[in-house]
C-alpha atoms as a PDB file:
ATOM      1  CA  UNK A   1      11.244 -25.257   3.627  1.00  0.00           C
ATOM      2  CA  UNK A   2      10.326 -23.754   0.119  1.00  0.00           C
ATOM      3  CA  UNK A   3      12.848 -24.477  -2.639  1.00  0.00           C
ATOM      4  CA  UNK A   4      11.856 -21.429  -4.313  1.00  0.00           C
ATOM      5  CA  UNK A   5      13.221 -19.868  -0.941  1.00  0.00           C
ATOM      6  CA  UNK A   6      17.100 -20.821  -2.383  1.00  0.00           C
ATOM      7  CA  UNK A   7      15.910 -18.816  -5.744  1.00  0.00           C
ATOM      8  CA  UNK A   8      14.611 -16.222  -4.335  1.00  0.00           C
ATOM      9  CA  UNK A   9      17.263 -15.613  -1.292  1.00  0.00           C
ATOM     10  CA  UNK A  10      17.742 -12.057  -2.612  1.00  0.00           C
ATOM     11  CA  UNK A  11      13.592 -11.363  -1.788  1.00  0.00           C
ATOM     12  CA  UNK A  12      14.410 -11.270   1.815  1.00  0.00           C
ATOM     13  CA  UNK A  13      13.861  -7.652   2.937  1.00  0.00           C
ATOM     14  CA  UNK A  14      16.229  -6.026   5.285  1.00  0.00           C
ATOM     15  CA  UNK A  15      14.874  -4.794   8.569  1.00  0.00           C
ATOM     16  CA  UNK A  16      16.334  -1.324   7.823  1.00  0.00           C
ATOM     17  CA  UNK A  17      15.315  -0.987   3.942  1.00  0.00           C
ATOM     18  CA  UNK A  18      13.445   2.246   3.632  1.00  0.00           C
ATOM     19  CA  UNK A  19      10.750   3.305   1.141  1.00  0.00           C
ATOM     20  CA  UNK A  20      10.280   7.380   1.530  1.00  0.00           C
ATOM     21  CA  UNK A  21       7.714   9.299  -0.406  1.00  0.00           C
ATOM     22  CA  UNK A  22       7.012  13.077  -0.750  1.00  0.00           C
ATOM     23  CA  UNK A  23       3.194  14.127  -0.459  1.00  0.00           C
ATOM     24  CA  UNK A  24       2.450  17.506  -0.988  1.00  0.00           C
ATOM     25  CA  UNK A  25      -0.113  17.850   2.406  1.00  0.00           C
ATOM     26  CA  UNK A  26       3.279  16.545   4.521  1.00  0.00           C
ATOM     27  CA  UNK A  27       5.911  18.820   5.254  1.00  0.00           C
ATOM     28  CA  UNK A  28       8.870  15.734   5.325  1.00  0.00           C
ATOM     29  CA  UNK A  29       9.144  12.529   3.418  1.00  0.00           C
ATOM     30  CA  UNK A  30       6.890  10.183   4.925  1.00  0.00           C
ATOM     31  CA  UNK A  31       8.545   6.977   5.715  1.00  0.00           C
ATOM     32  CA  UNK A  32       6.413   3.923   5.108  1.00  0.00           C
ATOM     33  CA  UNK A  33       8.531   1.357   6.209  1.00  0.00           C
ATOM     34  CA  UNK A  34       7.673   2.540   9.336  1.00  0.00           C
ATOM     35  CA  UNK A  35       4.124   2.118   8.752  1.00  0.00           C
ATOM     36  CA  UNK A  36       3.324  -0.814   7.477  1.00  0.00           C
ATOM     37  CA  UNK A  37       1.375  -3.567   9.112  1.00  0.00           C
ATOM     38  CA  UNK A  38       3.020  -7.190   8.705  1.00  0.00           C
ATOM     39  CA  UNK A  39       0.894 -10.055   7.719  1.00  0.00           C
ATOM     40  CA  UNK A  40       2.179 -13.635   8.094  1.00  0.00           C
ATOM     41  CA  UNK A  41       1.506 -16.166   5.084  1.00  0.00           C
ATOM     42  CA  UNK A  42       1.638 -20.020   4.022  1.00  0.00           C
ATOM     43  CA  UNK A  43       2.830 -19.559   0.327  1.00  0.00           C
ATOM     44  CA  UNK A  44       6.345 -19.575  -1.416  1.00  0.00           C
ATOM     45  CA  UNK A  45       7.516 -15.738  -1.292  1.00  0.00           C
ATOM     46  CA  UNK A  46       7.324 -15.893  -5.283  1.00  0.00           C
ATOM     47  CA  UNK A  47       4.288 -17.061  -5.276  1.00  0.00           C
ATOM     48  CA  UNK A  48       3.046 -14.257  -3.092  1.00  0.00           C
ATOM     49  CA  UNK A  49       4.918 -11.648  -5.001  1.00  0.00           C
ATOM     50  CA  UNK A  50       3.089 -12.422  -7.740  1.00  0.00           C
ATOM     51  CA  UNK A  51       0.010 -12.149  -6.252  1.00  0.00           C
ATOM     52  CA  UNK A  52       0.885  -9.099  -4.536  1.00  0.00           C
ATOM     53  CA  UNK A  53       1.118  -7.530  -8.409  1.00  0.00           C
ATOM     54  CA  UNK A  54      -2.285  -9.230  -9.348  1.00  0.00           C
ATOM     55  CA  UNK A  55      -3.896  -8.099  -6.528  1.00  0.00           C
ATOM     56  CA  UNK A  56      -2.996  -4.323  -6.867  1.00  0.00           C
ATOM     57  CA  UNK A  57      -4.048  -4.911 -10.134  1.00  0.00           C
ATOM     58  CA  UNK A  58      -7.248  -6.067  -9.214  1.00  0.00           C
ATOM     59  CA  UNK A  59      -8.159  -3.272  -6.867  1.00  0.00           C
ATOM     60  CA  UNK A  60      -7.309  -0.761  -8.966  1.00  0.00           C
ATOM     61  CA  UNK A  61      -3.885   0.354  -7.832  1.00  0.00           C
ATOM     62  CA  UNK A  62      -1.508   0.943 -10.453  1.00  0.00           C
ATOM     63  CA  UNK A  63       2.090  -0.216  -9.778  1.00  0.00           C
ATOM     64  CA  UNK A  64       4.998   1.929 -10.237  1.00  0.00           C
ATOM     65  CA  UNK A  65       7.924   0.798  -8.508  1.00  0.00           C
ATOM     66  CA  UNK A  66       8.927  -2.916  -8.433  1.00  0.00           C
ATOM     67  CA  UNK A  67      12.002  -4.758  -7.316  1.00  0.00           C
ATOM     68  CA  UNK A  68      11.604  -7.840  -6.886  1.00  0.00           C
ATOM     69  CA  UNK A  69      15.139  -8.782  -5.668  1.00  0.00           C
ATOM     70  CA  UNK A  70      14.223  -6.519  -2.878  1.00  0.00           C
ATOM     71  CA  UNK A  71      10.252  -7.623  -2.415  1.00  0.00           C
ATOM     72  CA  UNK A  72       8.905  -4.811  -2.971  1.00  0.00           C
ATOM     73  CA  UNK A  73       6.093  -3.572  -5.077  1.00  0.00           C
ATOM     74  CA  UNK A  74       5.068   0.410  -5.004  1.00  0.00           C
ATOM     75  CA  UNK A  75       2.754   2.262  -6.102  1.00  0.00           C
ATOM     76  CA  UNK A  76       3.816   5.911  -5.717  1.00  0.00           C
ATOM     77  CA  UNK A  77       1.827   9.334  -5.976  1.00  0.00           C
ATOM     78  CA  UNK A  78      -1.336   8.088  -8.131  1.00  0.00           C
ATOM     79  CA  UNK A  79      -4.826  10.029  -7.991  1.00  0.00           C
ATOM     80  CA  UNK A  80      -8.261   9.138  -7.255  1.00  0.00           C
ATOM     81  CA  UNK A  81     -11.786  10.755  -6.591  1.00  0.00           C
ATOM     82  CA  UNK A  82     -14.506   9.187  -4.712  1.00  0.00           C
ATOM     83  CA  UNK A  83     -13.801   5.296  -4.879  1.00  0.00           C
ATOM     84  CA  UNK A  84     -10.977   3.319  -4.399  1.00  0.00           C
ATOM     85  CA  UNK A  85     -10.539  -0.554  -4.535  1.00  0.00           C
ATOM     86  CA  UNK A  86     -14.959  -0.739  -4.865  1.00  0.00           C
ATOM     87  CA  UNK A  87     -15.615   1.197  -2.089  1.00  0.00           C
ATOM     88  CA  UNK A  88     -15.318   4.953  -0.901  1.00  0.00           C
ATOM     89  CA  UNK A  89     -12.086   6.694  -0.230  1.00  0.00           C
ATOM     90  CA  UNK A  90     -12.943   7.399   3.545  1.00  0.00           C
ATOM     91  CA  UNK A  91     -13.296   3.888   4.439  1.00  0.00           C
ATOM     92  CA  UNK A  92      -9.649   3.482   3.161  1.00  0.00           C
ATOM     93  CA  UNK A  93      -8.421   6.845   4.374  1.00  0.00           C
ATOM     94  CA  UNK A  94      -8.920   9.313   7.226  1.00  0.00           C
ATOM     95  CA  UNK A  95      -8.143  13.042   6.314  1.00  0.00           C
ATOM     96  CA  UNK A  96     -10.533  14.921   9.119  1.00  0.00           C
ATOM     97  CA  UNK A  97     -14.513  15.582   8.816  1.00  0.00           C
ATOM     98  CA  UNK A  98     -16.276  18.735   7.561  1.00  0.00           C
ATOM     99  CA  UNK A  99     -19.794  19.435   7.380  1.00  0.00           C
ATOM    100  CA  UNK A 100     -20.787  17.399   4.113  1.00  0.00           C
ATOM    101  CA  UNK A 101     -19.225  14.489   6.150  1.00  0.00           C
ATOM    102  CA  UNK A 102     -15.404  12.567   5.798  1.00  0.00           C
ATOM    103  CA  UNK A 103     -13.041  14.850   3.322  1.00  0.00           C
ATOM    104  CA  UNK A 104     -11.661  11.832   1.984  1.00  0.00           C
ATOM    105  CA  UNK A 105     -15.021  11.259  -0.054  1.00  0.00           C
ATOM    106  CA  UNK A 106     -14.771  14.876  -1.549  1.00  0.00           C
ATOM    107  CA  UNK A 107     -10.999  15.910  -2.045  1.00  0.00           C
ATOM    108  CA  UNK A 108      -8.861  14.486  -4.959  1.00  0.00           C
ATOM    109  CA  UNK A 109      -6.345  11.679  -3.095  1.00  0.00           C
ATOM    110  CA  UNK A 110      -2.901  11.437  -4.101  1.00  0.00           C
ATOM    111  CA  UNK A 111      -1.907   8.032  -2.774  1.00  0.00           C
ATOM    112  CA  UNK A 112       1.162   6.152  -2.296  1.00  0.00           C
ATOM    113  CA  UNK A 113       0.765   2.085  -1.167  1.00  0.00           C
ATOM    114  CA  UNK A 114       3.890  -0.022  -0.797  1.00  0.00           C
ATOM    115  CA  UNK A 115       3.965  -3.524  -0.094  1.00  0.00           C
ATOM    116  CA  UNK A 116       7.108  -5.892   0.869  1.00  0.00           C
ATOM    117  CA  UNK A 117       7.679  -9.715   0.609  1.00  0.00           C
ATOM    118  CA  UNK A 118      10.088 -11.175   2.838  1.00  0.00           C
ATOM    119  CA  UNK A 119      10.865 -14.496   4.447  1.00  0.00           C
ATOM    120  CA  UNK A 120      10.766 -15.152   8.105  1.00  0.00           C
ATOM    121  CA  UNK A 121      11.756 -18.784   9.355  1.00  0.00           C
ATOM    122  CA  UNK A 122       9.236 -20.985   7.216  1.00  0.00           C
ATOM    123  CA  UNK A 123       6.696 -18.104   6.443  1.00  0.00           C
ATOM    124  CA  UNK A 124       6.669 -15.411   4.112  1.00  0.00           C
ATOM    125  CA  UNK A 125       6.128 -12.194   5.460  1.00  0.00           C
ATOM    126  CA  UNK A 126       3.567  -9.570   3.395  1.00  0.00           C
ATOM    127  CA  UNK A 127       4.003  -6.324   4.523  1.00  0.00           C
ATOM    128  CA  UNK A 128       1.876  -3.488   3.702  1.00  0.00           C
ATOM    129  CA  UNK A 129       1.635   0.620   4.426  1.00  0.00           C
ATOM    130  CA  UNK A 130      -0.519   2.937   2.413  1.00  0.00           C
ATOM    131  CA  UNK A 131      -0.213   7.081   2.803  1.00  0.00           C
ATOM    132  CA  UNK A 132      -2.514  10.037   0.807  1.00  0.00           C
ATOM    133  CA  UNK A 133      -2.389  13.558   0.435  1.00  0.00           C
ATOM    134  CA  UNK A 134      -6.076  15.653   0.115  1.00  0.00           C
ATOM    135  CA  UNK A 135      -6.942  18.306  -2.404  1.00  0.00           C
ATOM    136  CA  UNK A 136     -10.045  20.384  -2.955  1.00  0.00           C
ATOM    137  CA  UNK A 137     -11.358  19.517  -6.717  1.00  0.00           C
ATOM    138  CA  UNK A 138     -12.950  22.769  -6.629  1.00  0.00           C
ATOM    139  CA  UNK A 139     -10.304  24.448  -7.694  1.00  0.00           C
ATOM    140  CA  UNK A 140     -10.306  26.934  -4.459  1.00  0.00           C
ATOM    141  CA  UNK A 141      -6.579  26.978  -3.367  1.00  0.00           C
ATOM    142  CA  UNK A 142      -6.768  25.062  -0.335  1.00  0.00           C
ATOM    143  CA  UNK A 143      -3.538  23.892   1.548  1.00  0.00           C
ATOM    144  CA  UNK A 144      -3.387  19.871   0.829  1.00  0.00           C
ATOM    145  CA  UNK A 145      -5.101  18.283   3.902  1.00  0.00           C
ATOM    146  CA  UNK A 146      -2.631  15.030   5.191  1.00  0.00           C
ATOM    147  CA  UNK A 147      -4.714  11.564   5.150  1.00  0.00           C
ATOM    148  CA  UNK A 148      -3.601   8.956   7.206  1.00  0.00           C
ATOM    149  CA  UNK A 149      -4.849   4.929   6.038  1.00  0.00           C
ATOM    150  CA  UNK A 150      -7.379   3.521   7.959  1.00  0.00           C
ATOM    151  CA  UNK A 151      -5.980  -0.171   7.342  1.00  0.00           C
ATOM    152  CA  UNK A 152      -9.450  -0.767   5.331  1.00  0.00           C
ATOM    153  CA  UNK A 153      -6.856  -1.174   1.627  1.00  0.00           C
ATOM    154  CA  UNK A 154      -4.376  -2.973   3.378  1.00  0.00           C
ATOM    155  CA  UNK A 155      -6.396  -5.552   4.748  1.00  0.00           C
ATOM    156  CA  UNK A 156      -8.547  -6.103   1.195  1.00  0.00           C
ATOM    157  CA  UNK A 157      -5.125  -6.426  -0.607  1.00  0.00           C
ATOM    158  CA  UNK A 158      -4.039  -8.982   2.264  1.00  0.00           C
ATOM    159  CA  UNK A 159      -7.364 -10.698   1.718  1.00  0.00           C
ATOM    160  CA  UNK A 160      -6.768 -11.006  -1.707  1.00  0.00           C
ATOM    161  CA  UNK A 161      -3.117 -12.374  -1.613  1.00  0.00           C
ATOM    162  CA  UNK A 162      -3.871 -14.435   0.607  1.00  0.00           C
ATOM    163  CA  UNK A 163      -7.233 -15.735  -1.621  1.00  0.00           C
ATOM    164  CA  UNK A 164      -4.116 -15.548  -4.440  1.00  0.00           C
ATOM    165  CA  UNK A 165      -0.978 -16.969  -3.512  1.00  0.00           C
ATOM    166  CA  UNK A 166      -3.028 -20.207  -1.439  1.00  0.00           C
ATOM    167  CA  UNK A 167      -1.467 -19.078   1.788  1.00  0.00           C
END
């Protein structure tokens, strides 16, 4: 057992802690926590918390929210055109196909990514969710289009706490 587990007792996440967010292309709050896809990890949840803020860092996602009592590092409502974490925004999000190909590669994305630390028996427990919003950068008012995450983000910021943290 991890000794940093005692210091750290309060990063445990409860099972019912919510993270909501408000996207203009979805009519209610969007509740991630019920999203998020659970990876399983070899490292000291401290450790990994760390890394979780380096990594984000890394891929370009700016952090906004932290807590790290809780475990949880956000990153709420932030924009980008084009390219997100080196490659292009549809192979991280899914927001429907037009003519000129995916609309994620040519609408403005407002994103929201969340990510929780928690322990689990001997394992710490990275959990991840990730949620964007479409606009037309034309300037045409368009109704926001609703972009659902394709698991491509989560899976490079896993990769790269896992690379990280040594777990």
């Amino acid at each position: 057992m991890y000794k940093s587990l005692l210091l750290l007792a309060g990063l445990s996440l409860p099972v019912s802690a919510q993270v909501r967010i408000n996207l203009a292309a979805w009519h209610e709050p969007v509740m991630l926590d019920s999203m998020r896809q659970a990876y399983r990890l070899n490292a000291p949840p401290d450790r990994v918390y760390q890394a979780v803020l380096r990594a984000f860092e890394d891929l370009g996602v700016p952090t906004g929210r932290t807590d790290n009592k809780a475990g949880i590092v956000g990153s709420e409502r932030f924009e980008r055109v084009n390219t997100l974490a080196g490659g292009p925004m549809s192979r991280s999000f899914s927001c429907g196909e037009g003519a000129a190909g995916p609309y994620a590669d040519q609408l403005r994305l407002e994103i929201a990514v969340v990510a929780w630390v928690s322990v689990e028996g001997d394992h710490t427990i990275l959990s991840l969710a990730s949620i964007a919003s479409g606009r037309d950068i034309s300037g045409v008012f368009r109704a926001p289009r609703p972009c659902v995450a394709t698991g491509a983000l989560e899976t490079k910021l896993y990769d790269r706490v896992k690379r990280l943290a040594g777990g």
